[in-house]
C-alpha atoms as a PDB file:
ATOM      1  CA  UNK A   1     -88.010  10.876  24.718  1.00  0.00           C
ATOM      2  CA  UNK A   2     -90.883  11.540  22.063  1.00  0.00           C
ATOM      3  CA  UNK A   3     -94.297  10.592  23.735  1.00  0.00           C
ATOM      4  CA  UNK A   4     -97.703  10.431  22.255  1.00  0.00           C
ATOM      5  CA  UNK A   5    -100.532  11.301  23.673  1.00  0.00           C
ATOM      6  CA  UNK A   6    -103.174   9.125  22.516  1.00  0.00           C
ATOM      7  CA  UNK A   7    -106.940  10.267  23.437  1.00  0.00           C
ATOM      8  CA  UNK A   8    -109.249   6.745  22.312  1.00  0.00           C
ATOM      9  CA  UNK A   9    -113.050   6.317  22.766  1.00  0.00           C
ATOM     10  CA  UNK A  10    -113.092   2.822  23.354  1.00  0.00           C
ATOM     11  CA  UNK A  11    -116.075   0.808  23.027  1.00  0.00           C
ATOM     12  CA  UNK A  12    -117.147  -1.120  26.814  1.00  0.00           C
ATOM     13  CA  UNK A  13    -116.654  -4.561  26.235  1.00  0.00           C
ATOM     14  CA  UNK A  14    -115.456  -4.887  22.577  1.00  0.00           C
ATOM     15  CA  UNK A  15    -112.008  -5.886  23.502  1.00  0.00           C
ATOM     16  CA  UNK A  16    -111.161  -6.857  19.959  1.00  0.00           C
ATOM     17  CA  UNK A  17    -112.144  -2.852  18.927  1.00  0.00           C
ATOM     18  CA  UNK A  18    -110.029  -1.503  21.774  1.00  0.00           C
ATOM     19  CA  UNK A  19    -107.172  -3.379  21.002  1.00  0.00           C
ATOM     20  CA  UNK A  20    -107.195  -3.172  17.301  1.00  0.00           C
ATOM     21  CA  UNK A  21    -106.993   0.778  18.344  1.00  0.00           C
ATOM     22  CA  UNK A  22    -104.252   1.018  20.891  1.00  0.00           C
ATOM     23  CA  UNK A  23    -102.199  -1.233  17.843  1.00  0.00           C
ATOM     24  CA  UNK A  24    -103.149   0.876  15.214  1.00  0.00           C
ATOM     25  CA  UNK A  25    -102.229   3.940  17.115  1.00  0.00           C
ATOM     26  CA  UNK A  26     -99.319   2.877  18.362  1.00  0.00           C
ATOM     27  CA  UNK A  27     -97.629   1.808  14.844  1.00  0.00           C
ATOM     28  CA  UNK A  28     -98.779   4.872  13.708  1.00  0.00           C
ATOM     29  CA  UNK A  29     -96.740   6.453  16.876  1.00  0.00           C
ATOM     30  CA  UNK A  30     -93.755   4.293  16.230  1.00  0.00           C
ATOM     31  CA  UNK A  31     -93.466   4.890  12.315  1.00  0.00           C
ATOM     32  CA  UNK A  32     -93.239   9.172  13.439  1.00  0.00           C
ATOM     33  CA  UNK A  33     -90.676   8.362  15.469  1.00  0.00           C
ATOM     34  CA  UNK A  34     -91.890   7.856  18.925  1.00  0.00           C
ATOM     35  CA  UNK A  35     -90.417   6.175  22.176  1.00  0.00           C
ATOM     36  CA  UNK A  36     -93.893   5.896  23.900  1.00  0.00           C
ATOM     37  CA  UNK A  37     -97.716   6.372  23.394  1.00  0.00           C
ATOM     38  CA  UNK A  38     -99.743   6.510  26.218  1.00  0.00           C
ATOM     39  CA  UNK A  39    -103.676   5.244  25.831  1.00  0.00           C
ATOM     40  CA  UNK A  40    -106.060   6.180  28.889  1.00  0.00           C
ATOM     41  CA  UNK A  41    -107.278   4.659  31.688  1.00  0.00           C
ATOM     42  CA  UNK A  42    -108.889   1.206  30.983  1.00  0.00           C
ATOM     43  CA  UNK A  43    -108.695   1.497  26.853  1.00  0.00           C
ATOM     44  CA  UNK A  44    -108.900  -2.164  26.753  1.00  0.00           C
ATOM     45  CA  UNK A  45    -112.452  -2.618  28.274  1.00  0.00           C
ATOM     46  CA  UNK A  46    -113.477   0.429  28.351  1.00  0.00           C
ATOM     47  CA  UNK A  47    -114.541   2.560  31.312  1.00  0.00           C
ATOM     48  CA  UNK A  48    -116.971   2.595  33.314  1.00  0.00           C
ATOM     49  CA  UNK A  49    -117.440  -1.487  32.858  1.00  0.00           C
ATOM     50  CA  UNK A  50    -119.200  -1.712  35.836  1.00  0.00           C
ATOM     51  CA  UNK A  51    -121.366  -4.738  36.480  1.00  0.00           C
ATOM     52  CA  UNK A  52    -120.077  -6.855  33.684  1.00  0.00           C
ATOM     53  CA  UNK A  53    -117.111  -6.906  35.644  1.00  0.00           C
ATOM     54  CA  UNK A  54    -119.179  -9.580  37.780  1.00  0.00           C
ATOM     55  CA  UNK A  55    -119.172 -11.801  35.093  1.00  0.00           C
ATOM     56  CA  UNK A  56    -116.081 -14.413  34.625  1.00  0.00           C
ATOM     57  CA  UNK A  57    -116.548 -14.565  31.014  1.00  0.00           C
ATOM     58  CA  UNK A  58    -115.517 -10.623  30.558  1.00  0.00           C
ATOM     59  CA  UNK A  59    -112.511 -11.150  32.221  1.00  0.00           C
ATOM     60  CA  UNK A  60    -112.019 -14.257  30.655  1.00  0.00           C
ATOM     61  CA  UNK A  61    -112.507 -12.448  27.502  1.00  0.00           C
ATOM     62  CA  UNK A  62    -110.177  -9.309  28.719  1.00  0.00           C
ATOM     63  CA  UNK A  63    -106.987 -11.267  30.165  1.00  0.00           C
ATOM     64  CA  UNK A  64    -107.031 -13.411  26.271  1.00  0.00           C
ATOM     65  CA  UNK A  65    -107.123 -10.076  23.888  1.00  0.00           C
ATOM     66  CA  UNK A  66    -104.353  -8.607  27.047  1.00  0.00           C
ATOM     67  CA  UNK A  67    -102.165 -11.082  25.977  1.00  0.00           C
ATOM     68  CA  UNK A  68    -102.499 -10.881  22.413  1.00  0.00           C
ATOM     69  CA  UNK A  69    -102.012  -7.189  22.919  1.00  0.00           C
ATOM     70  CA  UNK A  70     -99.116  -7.353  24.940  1.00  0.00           C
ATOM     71  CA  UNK A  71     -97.373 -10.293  22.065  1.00  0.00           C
ATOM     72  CA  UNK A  72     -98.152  -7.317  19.047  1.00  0.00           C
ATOM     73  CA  UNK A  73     -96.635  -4.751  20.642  1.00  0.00           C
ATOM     74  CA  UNK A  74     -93.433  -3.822  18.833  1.00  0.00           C
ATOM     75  CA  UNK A  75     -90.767  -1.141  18.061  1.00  0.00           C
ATOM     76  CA  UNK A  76     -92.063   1.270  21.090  1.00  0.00           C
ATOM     77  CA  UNK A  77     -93.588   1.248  24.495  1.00  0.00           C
ATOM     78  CA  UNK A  78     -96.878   1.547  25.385  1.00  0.00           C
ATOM     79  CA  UNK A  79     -99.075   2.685  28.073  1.00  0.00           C
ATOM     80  CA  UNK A  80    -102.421   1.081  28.675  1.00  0.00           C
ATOM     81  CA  UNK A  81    -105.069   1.085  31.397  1.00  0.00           C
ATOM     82  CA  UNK A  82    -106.446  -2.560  31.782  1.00  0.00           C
ATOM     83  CA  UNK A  83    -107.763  -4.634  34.183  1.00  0.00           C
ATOM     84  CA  UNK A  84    -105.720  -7.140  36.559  1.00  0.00           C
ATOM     85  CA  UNK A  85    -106.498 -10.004  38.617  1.00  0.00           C
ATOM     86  CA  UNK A  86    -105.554  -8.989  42.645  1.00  0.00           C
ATOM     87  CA  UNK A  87    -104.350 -12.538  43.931  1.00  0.00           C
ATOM     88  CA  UNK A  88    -104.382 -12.025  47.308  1.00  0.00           C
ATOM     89  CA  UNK A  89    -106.876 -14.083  49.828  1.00  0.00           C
ATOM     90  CA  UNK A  90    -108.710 -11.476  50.741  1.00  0.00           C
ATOM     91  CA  UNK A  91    -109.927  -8.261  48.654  1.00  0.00           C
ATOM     92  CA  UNK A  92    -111.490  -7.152  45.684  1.00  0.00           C
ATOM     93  CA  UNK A  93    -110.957  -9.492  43.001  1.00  0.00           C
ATOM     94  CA  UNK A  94    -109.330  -7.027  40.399  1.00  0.00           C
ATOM     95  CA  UNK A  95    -107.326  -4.298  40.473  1.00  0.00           C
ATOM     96  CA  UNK A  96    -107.803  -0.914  37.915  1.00  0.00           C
ATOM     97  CA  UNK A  97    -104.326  -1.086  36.681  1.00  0.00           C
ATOM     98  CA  UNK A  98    -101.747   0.179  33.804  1.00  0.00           C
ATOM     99  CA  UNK A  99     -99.117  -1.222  32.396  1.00  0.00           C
ATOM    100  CA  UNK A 100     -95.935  -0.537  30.349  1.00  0.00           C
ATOM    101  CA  UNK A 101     -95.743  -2.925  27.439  1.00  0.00           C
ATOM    102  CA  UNK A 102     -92.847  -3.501  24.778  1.00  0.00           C
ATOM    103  CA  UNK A 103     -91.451  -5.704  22.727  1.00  0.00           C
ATOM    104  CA  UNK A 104     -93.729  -8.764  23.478  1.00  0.00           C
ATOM    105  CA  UNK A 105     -93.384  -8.052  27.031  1.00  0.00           C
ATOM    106  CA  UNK A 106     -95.139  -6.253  29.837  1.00  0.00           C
ATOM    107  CA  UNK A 107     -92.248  -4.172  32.001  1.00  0.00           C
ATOM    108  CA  UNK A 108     -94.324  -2.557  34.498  1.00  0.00           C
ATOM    109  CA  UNK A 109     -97.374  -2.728  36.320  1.00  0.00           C
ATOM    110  CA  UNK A 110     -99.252   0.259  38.217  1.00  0.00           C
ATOM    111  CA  UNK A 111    -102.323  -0.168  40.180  1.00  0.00           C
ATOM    112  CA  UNK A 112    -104.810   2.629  40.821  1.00  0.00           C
ATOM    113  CA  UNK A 113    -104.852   3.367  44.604  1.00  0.00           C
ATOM    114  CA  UNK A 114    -107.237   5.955  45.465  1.00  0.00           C
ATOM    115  CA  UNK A 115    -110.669   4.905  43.880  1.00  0.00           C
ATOM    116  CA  UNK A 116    -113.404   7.012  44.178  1.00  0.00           C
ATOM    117  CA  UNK A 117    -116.981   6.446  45.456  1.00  0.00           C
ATOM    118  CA  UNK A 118    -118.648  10.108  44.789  1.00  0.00           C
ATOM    119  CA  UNK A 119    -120.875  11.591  42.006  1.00  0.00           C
ATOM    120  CA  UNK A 120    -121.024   9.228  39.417  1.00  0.00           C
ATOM    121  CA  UNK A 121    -118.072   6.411  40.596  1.00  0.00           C
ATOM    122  CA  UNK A 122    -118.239   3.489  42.701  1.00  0.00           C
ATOM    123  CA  UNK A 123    -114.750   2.328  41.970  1.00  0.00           C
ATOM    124  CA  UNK A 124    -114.619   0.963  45.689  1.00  0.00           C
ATOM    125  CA  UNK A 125    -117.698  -1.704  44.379  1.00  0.00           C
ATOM    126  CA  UNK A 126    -115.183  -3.414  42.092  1.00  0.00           C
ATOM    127  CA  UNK A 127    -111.667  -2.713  42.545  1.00  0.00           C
ATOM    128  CA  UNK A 128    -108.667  -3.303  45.108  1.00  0.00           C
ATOM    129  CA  UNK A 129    -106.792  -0.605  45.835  1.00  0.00           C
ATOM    130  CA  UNK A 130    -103.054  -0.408  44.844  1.00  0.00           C
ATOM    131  CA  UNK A 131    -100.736  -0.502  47.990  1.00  0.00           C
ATOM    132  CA  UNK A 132     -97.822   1.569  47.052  1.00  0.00           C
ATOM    133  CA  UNK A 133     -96.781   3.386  44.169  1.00  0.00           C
ATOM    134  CA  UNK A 134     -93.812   2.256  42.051  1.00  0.00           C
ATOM    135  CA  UNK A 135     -91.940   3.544  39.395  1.00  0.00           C
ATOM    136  CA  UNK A 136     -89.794   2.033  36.778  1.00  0.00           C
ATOM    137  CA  UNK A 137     -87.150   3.301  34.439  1.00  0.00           C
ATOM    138  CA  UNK A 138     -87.789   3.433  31.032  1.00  0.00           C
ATOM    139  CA  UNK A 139     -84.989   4.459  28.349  1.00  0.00           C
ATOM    140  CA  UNK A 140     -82.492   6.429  30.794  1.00  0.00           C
ATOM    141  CA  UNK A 141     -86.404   7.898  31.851  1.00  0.00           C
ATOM    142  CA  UNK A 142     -87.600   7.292  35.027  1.00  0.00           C
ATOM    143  CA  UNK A 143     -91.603   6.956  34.909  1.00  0.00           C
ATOM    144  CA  UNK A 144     -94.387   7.399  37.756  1.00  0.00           C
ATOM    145  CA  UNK A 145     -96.958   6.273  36.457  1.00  0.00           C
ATOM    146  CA  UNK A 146    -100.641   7.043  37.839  1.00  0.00           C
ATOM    147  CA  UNK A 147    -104.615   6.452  36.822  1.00  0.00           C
ATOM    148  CA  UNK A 148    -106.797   9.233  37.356  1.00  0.00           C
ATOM    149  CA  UNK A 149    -107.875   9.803  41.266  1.00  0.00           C
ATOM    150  CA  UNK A 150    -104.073   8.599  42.136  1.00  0.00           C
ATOM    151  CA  UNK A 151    -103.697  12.551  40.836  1.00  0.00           C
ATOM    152  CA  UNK A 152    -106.303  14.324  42.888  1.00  0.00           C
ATOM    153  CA  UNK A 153    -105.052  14.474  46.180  1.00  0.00           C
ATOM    154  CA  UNK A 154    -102.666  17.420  46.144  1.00  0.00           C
ATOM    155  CA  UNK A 155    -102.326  19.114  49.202  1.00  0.00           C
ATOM    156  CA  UNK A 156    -101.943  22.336  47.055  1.00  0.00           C
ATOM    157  CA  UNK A 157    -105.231  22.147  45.336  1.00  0.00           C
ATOM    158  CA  UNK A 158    -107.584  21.179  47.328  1.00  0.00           C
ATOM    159  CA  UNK A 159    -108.361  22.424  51.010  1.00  0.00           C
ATOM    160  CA  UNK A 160    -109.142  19.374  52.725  1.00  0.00           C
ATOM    161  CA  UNK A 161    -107.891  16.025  50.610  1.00  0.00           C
ATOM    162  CA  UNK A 162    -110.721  13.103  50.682  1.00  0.00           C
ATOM    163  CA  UNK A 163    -108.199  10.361  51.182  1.00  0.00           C
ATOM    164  CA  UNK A 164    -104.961   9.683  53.658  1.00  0.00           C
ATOM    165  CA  UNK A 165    -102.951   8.859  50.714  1.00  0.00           C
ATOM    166  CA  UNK A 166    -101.178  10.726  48.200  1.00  0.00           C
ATOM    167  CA  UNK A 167     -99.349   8.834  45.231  1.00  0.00           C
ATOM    168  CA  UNK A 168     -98.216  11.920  43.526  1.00  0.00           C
ATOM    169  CA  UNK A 169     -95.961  12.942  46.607  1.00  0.00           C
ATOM    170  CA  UNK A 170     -94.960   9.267  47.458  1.00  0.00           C
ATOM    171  CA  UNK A 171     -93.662   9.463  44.152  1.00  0.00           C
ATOM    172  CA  UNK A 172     -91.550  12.528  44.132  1.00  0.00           C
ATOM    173  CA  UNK A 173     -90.200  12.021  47.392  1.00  0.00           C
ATOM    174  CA  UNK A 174     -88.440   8.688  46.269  1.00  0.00           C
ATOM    175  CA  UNK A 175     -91.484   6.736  49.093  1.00  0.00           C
ATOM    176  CA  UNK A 176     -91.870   3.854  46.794  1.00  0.00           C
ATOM    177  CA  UNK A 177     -90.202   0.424  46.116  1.00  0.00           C
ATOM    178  CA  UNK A 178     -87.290   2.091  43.695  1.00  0.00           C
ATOM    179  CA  UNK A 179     -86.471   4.763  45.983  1.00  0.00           C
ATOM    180  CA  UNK A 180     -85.011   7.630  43.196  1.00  0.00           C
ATOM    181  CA  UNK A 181     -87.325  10.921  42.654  1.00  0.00           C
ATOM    182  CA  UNK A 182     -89.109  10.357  39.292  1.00  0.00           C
ATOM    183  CA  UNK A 183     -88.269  12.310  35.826  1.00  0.00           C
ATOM    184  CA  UNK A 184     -92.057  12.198  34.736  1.00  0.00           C
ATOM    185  CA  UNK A 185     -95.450  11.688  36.068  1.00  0.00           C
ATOM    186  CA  UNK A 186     -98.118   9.825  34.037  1.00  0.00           C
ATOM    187  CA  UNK A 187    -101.574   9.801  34.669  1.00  0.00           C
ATOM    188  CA  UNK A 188    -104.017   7.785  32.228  1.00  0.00           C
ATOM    189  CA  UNK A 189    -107.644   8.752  33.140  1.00  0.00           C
ATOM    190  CA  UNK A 190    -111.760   8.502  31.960  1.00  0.00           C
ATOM    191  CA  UNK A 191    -112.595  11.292  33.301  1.00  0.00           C
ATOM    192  CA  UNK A 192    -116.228  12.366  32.812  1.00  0.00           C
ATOM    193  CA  UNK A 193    -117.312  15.980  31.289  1.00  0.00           C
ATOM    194  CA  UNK A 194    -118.874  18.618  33.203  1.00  0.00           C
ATOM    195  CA  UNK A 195    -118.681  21.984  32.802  1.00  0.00           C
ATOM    196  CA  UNK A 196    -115.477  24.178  33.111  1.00  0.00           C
ATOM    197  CA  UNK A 197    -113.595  20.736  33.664  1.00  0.00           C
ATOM    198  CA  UNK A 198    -111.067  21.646  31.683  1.00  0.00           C
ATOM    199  CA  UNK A 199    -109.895  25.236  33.487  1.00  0.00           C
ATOM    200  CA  UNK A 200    -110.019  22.709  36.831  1.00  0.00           C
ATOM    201  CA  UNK A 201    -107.885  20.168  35.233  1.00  0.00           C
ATOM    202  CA  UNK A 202    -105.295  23.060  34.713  1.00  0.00           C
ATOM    203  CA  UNK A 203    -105.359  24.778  38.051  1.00  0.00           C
ATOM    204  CA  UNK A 204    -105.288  21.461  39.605  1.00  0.00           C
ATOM    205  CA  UNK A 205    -102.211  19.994  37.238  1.00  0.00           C
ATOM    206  CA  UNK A 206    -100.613  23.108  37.447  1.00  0.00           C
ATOM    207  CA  UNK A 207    -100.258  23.107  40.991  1.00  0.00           C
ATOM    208  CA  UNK A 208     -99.521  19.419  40.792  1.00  0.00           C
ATOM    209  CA  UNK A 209     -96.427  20.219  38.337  1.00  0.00           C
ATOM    210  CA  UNK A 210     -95.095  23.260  40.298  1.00  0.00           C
ATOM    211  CA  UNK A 211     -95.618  22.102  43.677  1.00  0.00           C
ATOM    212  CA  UNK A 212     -93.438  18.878  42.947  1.00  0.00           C
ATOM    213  CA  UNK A 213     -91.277  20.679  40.339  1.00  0.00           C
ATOM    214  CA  UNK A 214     -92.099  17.199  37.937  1.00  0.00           C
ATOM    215  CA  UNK A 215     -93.789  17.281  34.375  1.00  0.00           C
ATOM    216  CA  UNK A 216     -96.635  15.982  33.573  1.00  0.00           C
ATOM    217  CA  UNK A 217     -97.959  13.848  30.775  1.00  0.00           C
ATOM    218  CA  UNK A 218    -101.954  13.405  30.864  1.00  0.00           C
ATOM    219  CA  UNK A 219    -104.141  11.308  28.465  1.00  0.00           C
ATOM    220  CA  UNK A 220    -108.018  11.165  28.870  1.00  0.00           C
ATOM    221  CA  UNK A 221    -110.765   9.150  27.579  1.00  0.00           C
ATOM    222  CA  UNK A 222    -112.444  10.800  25.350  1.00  0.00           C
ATOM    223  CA  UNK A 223    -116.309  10.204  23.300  1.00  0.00           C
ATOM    224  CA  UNK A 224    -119.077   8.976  24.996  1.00  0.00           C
END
């Protein structure tokens, strides 16, 4: 499977922007001969949205340019971050999710399950966490597919693990709905800059990749 990796700076709250990007990109993906591009964690509104999550309109706004998005979508699969409605009684109202679009359709839905509350985040504020992890099988491959803290709990990397959950290793083990080890682990992400982030991403995917004995494909945010 060819993948692109596709690194956007989308705009908060210009949903028309974002989406005229993750189309552009991915035609330009499909015409080189690509199965899949991948686009980071919330590329269609944005990240951090914050507040104007609190406002009906902007999700009004984000679900109607979603499914325009998801009807334009041709020729190869895509991988998103957006946001999605949690339907339950009680909880959050949304969840920080991705998806796997193609053809006019969307396959696959992820939610984000570990959202974090230190430094600069207050995921917890906004969002519902994701109950299990899930993976689907796309093209003979089959995907886990992750957004950003769902990655940062390895038992490897990090002496004592701030939550009880780890979606990477429910993932490998087969501990999800579809039961069979994954083939490749996503992760879409917006995460921030700070110095000598990069050497930490490495040591941390590193261990992440060798410790499960699974690849990794990772796609940030990137701009301000």
């Amino acid at each position: 499977m060819k993948i692109a990796l596709v690194q956007i700076n989308p705009i908060i709250g210009d949903f028309d922007y974002n989406s005229a990007q993750i189309i552009s990109w991915a035609d330009k993906a499909r015409r080189i001969g690509c199965d899949l591009a991948v686009f980071p964690e919330l590329a269609l509104c944005g990240y951090p949205p914050q507040d104007l999550l609190e406002r009906p309109a902007f999700i009004v706004e984000h679900d109607r340019v979603l499914q325009t998005l998801i009807s334009k979508v041709s020729g190869i699969g895509v991988i998103c971050g957006h946001l999605e409605k949690h339907t339950d009684s009680t909880g959050k109202a949304l969840h920080n999710s991705a998806s796997l679009i193609a053809d006019g359709k969307l396959l696959f839905t992820a939610q984000k399950r570990l959202l974090p509350t230190y430094d600069v985040f207050d995921e917890a504020r906004y969002f519902e966490p994701g109950r299990q992890s899930q993976s689907f099988e796309y093209k003979g491959i089959c995907l886990g597919i992750t957004v950003c803290e769902d990655i940062w709990n390895d038992k490897g990397s990090f002496p004592q693990q701030l939550y009880a959950t780890d979606p990477v290793s429910d993932l490998v083990s087969g501990l999800h709905a579809q039961g069979r080890k994954i083939d490749l682990l996503i992760n879409i992400s917006a995460s921030p800059f700070q110095i000598d982030k990069e050497s930490v991403k490495y040591d941390v995917f590193t261990r992440v990749c060798t410790n499960n004995d699974t690849p990794l494909v990772y796609v940030n945010q990137v701009g301000g």
